[in-house]
Protein backbone atom coordinates (compact mmCIF):
# COMPACT_ATOMS: atom_id res chain seq x y z
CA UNK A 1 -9.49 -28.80 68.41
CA UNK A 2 -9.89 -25.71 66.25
CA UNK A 3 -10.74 -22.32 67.13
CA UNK A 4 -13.41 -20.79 66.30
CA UNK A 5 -13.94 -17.92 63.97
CA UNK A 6 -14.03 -14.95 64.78
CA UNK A 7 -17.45 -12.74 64.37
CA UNK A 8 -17.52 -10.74 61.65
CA UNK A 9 -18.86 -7.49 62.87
CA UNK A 10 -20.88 -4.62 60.58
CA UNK A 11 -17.77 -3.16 59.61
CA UNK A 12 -16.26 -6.08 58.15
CA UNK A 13 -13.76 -6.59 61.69
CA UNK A 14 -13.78 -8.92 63.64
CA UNK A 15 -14.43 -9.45 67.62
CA UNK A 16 -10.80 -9.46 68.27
CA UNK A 17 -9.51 -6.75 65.65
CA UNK A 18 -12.11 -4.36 67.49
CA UNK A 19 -11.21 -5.11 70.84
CA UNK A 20 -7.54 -5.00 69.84
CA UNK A 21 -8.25 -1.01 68.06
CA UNK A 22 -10.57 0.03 70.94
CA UNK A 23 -7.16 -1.27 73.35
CA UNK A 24 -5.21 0.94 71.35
CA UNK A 25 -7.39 3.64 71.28
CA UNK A 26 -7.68 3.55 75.33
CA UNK A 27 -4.55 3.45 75.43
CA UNK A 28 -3.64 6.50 73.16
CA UNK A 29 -6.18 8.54 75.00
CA UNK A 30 -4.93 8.18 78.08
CA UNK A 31 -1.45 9.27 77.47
CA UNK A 32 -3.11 12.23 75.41
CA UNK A 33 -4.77 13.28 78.80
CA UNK A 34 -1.48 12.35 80.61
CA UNK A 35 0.12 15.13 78.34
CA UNK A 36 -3.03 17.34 78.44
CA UNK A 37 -3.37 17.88 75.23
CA UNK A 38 -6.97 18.16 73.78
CA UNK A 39 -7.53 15.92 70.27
CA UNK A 40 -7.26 18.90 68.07
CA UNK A 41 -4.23 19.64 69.28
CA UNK A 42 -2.86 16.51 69.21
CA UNK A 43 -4.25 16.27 65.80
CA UNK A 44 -2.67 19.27 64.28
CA UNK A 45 0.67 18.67 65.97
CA UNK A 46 0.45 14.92 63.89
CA UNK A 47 -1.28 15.99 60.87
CA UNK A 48 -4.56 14.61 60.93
CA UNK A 49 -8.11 15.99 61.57
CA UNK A 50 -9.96 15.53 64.41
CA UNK A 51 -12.27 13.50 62.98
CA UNK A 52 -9.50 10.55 62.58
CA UNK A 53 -8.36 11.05 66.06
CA UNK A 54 -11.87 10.79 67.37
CA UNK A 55 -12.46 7.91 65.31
CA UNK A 56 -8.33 6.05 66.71
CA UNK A 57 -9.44 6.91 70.01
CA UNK A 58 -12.78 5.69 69.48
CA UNK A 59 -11.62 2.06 68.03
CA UNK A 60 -13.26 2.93 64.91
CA UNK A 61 -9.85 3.46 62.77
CA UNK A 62 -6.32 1.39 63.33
CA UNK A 63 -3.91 3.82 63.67
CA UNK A 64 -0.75 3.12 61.28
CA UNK A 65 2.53 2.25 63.26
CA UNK A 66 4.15 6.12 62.35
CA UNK A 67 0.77 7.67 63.88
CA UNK A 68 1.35 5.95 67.02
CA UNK A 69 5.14 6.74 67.28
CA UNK A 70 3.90 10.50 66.34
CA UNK A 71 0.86 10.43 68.96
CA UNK A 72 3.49 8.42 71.61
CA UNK A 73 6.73 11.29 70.74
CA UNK A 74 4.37 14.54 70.90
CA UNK A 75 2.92 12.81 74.07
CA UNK A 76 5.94 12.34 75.78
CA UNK A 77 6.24 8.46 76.04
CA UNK A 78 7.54 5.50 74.16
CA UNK A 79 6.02 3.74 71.44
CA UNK A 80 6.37 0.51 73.34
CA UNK A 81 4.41 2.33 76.54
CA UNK A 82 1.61 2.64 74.19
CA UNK A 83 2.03 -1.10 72.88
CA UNK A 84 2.40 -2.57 76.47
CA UNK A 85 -0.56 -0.15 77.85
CA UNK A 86 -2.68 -1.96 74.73
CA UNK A 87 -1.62 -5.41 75.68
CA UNK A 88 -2.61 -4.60 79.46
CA UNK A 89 -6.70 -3.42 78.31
CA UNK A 90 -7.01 -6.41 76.14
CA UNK A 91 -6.03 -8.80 78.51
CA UNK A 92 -8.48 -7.41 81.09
C-alpha cells in the first residue's frame, strides 16, 4: 500500500513540510523566551530582520541549519535541543 500525497498547500508546501516549520518555529520560540530575549534582539544578534524571525517563528520560513545553530548558541542551548524539542511538537 502506498502513501498518500501529501496536500499541496497555497504556498506550494505541503501538510507535513508546514507542520514540520511551524515544529521548528515552536520550538525556536520557546528557547527565545527561555533566554528572554525579544525577536529583534535575537534578530540583530543573528543578522536578520525581524520580519524573517517573525515569519521562522511563525512556520512561514525554514530556517537554514547555521540560523538555527546561531538562534540555539545566542540562546544558550544546543542545536540538537532545538532538533529534539521539534521532533517532540510534531509528534504530538
Amino acid at each position: 500500500m502506498t502513501q498518500p500525497m501529501p496536500r499541496k498547500l497555497k504556498n506550494g508546501r505541503d501538510e507535513r513540510a508546514t507542520n514540520i516549520a511551524r515544529a521548528v518555529g515552536t520550538a525556536l520560540k520557546e528557547a527565545r523566551t527561555f533566554a528572554k530575549l525579544s525577536q529583534t534582539a535575537l534578530a540583530e544578534k543573528i543578522g536578520v530582520s525581524r520580519q524573517l524571525y517573525c515569519d521562522i517563528e511563525a512556520g512561514r520560513v525554514s530556517p537554514r541549519v547555521d540560523q538555527v545553530d546561531a538562534i540555539a548558541t545566542v540562546c544558550g542551548v544546543s542545536p540538537t535541543t532545538i532538533v529534539r524539542r521539534s521532533v517532540d511538537l510534531i509528534n504530538v
